[in-house]
PDB file of N, CA and C in Angstrom:
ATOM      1  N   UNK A   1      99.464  92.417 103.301  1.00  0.00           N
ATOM      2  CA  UNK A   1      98.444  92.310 104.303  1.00  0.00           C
ATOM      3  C   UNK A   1      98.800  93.217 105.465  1.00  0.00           C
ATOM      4  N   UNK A   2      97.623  93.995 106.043  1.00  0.00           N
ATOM      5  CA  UNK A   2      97.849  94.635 107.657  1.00  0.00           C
ATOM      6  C   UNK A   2      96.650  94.221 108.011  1.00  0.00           C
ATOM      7  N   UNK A   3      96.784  94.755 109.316  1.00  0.00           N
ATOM      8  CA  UNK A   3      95.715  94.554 110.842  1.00  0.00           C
ATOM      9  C   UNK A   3      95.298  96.030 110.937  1.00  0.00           C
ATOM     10  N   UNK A   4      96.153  97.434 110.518  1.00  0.00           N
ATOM     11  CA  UNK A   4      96.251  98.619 110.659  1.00  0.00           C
ATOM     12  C   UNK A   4      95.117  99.175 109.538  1.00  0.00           C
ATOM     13  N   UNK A   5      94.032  99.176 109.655  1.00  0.00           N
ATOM     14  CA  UNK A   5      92.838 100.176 109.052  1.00  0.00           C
ATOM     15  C   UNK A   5      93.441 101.539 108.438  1.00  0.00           C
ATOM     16  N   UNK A   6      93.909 102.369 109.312  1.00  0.00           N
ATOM     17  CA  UNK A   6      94.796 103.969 109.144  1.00  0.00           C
ATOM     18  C   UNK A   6      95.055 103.464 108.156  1.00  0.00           C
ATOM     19  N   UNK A   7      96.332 102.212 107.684  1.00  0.00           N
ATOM     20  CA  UNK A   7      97.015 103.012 106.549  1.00  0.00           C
ATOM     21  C   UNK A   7      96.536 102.556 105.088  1.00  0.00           C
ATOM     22  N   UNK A   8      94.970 102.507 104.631  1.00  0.00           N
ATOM     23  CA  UNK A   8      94.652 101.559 104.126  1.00  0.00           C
ATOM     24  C   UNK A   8      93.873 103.200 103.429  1.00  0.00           C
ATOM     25  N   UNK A   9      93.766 103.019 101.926  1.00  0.00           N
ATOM     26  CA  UNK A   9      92.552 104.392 101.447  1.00  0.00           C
ATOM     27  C   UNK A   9      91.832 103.512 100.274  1.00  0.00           C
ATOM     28  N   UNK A  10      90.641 103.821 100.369  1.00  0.00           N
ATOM     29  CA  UNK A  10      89.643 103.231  99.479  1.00  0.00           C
ATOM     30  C   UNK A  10      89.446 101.910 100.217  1.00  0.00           C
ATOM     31  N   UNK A  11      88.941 101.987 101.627  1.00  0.00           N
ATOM     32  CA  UNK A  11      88.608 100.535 101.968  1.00  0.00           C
ATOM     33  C   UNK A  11      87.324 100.313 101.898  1.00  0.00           C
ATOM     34  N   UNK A  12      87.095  98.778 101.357  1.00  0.00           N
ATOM     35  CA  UNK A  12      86.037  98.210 101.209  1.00  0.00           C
ATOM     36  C   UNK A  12      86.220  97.068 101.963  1.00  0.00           C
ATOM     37  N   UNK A  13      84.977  96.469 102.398  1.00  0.00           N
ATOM     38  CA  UNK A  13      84.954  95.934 103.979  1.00  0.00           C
ATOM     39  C   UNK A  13      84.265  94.596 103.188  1.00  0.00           C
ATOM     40  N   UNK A  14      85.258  93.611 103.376  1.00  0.00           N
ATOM     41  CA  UNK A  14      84.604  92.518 102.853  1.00  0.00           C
ATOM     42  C   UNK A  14      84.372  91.577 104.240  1.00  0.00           C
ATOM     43  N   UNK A  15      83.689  90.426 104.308  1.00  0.00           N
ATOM     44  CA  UNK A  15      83.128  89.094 105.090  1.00  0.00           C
ATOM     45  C   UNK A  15      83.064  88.367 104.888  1.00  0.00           C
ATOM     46  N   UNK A  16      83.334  87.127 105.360  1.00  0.00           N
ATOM     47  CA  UNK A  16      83.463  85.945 105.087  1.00  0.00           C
ATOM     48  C   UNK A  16      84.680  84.916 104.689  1.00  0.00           C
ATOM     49  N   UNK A  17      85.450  85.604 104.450  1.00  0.00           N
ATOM     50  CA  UNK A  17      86.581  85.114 103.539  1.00  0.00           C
ATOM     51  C   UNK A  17      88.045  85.067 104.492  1.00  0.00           C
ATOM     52  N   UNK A  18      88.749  83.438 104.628  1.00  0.00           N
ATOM     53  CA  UNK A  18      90.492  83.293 105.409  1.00  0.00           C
ATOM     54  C   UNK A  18      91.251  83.566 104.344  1.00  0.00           C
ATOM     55  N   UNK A  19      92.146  83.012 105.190  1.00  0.00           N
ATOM     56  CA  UNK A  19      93.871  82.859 104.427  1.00  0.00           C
ATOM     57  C   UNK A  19      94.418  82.208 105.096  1.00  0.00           C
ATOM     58  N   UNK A  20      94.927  81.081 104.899  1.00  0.00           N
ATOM     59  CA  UNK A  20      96.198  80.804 105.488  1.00  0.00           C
ATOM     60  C   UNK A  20      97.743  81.142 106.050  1.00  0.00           C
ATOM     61  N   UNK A  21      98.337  81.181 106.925  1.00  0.00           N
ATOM     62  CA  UNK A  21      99.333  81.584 106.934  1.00  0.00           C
ATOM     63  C   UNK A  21     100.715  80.362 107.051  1.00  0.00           C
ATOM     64  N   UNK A  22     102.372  80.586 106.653  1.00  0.00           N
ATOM     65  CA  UNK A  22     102.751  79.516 106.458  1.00  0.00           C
ATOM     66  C   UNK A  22     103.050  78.348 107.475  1.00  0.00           C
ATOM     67  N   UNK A  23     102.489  78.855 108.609  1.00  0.00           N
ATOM     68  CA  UNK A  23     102.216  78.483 110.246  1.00  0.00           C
ATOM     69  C   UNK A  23     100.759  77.427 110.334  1.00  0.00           C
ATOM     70  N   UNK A  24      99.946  77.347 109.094  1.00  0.00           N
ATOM     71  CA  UNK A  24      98.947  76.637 109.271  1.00  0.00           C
ATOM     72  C   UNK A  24      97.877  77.395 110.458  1.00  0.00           C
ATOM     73  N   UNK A  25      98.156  78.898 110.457  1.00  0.00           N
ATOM     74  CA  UNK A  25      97.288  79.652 111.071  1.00  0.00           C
ATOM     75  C   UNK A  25      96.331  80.395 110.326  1.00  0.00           C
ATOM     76  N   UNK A  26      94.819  80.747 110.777  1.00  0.00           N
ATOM     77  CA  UNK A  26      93.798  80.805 109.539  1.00  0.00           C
ATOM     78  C   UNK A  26      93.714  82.514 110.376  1.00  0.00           C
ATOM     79  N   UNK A  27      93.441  83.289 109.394  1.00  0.00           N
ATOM     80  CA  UNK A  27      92.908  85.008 109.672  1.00  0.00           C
ATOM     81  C   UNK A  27      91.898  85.399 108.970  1.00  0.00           C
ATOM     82  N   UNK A  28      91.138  86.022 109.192  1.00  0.00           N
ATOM     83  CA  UNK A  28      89.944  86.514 108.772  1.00  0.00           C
ATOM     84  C   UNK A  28      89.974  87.977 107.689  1.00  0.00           C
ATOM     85  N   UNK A  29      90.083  87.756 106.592  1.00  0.00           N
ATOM     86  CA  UNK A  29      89.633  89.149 105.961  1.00  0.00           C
ATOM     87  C   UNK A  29      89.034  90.071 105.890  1.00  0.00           C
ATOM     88  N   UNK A  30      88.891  90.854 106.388  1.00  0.00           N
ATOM     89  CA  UNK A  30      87.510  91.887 106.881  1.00  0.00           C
ATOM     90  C   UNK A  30      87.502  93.037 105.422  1.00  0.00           C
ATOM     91  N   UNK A  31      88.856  93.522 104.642  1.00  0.00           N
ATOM     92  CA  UNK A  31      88.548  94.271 103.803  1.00  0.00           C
ATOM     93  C   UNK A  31      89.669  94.447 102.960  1.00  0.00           C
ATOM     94  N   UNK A  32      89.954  95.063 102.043  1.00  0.00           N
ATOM     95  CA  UNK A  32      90.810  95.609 100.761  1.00  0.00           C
ATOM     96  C   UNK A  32      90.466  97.026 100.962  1.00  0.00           C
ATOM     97  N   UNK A  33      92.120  97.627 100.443  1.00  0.00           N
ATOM     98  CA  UNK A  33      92.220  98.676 100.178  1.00  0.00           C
ATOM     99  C   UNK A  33      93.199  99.023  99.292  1.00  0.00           C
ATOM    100  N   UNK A  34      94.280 100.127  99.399  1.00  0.00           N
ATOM    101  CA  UNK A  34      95.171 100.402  98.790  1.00  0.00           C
ATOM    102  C   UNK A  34      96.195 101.279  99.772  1.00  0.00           C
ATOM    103  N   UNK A  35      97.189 101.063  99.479  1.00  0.00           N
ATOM    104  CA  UNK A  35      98.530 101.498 100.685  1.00  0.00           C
ATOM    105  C   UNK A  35      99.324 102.233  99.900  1.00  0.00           C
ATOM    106  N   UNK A  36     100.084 103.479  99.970  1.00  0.00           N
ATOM    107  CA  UNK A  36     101.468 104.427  99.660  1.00  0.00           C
ATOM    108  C   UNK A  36     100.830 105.738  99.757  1.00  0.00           C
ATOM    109  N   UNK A  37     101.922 106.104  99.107  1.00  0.00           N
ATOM    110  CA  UNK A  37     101.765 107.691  98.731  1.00  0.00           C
ATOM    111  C   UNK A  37     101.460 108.211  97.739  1.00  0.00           C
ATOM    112  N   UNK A  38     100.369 109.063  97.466  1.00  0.00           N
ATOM    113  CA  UNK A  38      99.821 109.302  96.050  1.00  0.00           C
ATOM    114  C   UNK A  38     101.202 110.217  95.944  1.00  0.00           C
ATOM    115  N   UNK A  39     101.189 110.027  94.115  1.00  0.00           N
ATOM    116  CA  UNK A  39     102.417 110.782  93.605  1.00  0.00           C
ATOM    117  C   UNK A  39     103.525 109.403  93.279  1.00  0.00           C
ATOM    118  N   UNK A  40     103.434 108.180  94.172  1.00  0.00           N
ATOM    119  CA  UNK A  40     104.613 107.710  94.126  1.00  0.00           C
ATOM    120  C   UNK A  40     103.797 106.098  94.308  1.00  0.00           C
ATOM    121  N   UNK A  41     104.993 105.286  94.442  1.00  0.00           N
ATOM    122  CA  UNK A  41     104.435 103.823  94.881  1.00  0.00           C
ATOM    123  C   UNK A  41     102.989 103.397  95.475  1.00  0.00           C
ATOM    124  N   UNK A  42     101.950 103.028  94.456  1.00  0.00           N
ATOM    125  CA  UNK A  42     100.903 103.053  95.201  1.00  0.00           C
ATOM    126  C   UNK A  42     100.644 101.470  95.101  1.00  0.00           C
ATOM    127  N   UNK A  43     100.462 100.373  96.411  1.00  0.00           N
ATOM    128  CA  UNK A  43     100.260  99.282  96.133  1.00  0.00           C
ATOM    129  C   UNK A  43      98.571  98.575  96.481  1.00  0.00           C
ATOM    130  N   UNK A  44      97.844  97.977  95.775  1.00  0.00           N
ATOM    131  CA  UNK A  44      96.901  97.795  95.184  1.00  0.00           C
ATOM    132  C   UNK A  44      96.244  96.558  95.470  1.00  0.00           C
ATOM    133  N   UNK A  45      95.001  96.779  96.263  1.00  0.00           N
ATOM    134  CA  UNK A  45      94.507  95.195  96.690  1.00  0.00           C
ATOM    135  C   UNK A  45      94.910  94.801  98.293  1.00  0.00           C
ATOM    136  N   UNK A  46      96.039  95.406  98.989  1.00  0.00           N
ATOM    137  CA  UNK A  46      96.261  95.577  99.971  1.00  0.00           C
ATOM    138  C   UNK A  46      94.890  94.481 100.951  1.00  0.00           C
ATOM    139  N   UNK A  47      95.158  93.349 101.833  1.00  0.00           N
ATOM    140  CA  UNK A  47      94.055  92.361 102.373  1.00  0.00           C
ATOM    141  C   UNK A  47      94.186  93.272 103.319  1.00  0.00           C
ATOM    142  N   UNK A  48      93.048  94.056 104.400  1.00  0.00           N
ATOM    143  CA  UNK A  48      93.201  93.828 105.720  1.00  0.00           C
ATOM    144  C   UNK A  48      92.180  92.252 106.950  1.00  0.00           C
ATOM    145  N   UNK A  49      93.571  92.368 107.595  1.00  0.00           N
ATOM    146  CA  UNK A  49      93.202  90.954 108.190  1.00  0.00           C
ATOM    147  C   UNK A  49      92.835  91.471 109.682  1.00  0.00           C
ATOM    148  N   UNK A  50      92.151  90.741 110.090  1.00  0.00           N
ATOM    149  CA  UNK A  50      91.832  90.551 111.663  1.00  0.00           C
ATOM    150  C   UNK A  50      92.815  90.322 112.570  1.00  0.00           C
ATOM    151  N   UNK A  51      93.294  91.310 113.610  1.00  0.00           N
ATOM    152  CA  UNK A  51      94.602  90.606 114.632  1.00  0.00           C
ATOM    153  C   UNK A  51      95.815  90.693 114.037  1.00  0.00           C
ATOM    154  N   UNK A  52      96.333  91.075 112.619  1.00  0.00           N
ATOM    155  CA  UNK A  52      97.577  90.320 111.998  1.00  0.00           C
ATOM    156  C   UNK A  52      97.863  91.765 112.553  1.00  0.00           C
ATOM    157  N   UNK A  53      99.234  91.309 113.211  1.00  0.00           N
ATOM    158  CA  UNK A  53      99.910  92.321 114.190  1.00  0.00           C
ATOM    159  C   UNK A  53     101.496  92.628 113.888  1.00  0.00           C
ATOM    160  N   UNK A  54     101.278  92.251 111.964  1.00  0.00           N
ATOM    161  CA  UNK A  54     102.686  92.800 111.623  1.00  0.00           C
ATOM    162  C   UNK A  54     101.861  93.151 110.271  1.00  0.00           C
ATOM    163  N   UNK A  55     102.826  93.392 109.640  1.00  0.00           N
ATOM    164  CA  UNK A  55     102.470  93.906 107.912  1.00  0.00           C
ATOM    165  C   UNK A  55     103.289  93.098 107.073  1.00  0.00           C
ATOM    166  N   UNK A  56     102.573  92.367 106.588  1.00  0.00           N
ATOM    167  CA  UNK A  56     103.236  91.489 105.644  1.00  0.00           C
ATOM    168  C   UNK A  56     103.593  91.662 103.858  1.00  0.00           C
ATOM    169  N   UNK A  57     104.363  91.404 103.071  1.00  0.00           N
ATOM    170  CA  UNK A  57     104.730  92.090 101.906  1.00  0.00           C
ATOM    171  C   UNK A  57     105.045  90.842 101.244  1.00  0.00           C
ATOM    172  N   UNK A  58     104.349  90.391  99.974  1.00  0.00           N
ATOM    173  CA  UNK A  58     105.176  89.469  99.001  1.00  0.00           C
ATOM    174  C   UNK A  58     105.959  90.028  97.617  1.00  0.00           C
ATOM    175  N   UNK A  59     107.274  89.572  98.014  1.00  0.00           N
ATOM    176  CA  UNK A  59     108.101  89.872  97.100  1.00  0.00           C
ATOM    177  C   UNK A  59     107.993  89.586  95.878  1.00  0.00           C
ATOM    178  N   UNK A  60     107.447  88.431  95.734  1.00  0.00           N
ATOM    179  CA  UNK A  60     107.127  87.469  94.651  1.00  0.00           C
ATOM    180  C   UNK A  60     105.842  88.501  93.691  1.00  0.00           C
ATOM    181  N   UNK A  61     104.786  88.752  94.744  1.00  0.00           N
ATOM    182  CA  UNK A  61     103.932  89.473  93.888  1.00  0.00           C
ATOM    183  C   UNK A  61     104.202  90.967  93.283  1.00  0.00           C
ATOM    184  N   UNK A  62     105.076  92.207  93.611  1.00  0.00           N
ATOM    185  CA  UNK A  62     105.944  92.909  93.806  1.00  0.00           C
ATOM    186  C   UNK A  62     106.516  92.583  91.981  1.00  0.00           C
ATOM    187  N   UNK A  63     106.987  91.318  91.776  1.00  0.00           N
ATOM    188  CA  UNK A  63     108.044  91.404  91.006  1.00  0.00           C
ATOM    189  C   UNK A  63     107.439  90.915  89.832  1.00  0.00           C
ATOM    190  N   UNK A  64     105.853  90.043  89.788  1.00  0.00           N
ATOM    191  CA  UNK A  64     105.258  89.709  89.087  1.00  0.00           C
ATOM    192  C   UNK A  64     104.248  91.146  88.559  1.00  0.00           C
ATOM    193  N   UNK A  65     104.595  92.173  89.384  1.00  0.00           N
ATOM    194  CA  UNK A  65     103.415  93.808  88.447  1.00  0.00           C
ATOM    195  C   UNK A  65     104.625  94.360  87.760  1.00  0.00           C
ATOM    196  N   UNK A  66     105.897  93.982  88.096  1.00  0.00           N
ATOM    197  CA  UNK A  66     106.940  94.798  87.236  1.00  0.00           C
ATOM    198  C   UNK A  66     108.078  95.122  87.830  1.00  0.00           C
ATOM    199  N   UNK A  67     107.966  95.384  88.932  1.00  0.00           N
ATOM    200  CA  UNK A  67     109.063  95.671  90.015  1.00  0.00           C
ATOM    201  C   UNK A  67     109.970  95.467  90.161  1.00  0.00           C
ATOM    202  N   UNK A  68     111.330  96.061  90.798  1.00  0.00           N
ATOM    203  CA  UNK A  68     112.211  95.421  90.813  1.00  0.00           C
ATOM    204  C   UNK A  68     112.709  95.942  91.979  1.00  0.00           C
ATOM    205  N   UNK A  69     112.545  94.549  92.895  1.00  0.00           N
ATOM    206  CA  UNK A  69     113.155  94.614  94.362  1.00  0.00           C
ATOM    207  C   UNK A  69     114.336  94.357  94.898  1.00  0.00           C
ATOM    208  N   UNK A  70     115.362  95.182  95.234  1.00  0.00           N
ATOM    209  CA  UNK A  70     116.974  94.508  95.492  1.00  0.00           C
ATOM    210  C   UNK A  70     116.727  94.823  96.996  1.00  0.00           C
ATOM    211  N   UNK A  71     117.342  93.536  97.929  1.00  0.00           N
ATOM    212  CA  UNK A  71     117.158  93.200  98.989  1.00  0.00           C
ATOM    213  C   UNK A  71     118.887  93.762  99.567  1.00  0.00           C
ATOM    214  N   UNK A  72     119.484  94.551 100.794  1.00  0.00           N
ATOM    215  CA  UNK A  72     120.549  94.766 100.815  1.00  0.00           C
ATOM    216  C   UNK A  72     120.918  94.391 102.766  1.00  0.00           C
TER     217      UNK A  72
END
């Protein structure tokens, strides 16, 4: 998930639709896109949220497309 539009390509602007966060705080979805660098890591589905004023990453989902994340 980001708040950051820029780093988002192929956005489609969705409405209507939260999320929860693990704070029991609700954000607004405004759209999907896709985030990296063509040529290399491109990650897919990318939420953008309303206000969310960090960039959030699940590891869990990451490791469920194939991935393999070592944390150091």
């Amino acid at each position: 998930m980001t708040g950051d539009a820029s780093l988002l390509t192929g956005l489609v602007l969705k409405h209507g639709r939260f999320f929860t966060d693990g704070d029991n705080k609700r954000g607004r979805i405004i759209g999907r896109g896709d985030i990296g660098v063509k040529g290399n890591l491109i990650i897919q589905n990318v939420l953008l949220v309303e206000g969310l004023k960090h960039n959030l990453l699940s590891i869990s989902q990451l490791c469920d497309k194939g991935l393999q994340v070592t944390l150091q």
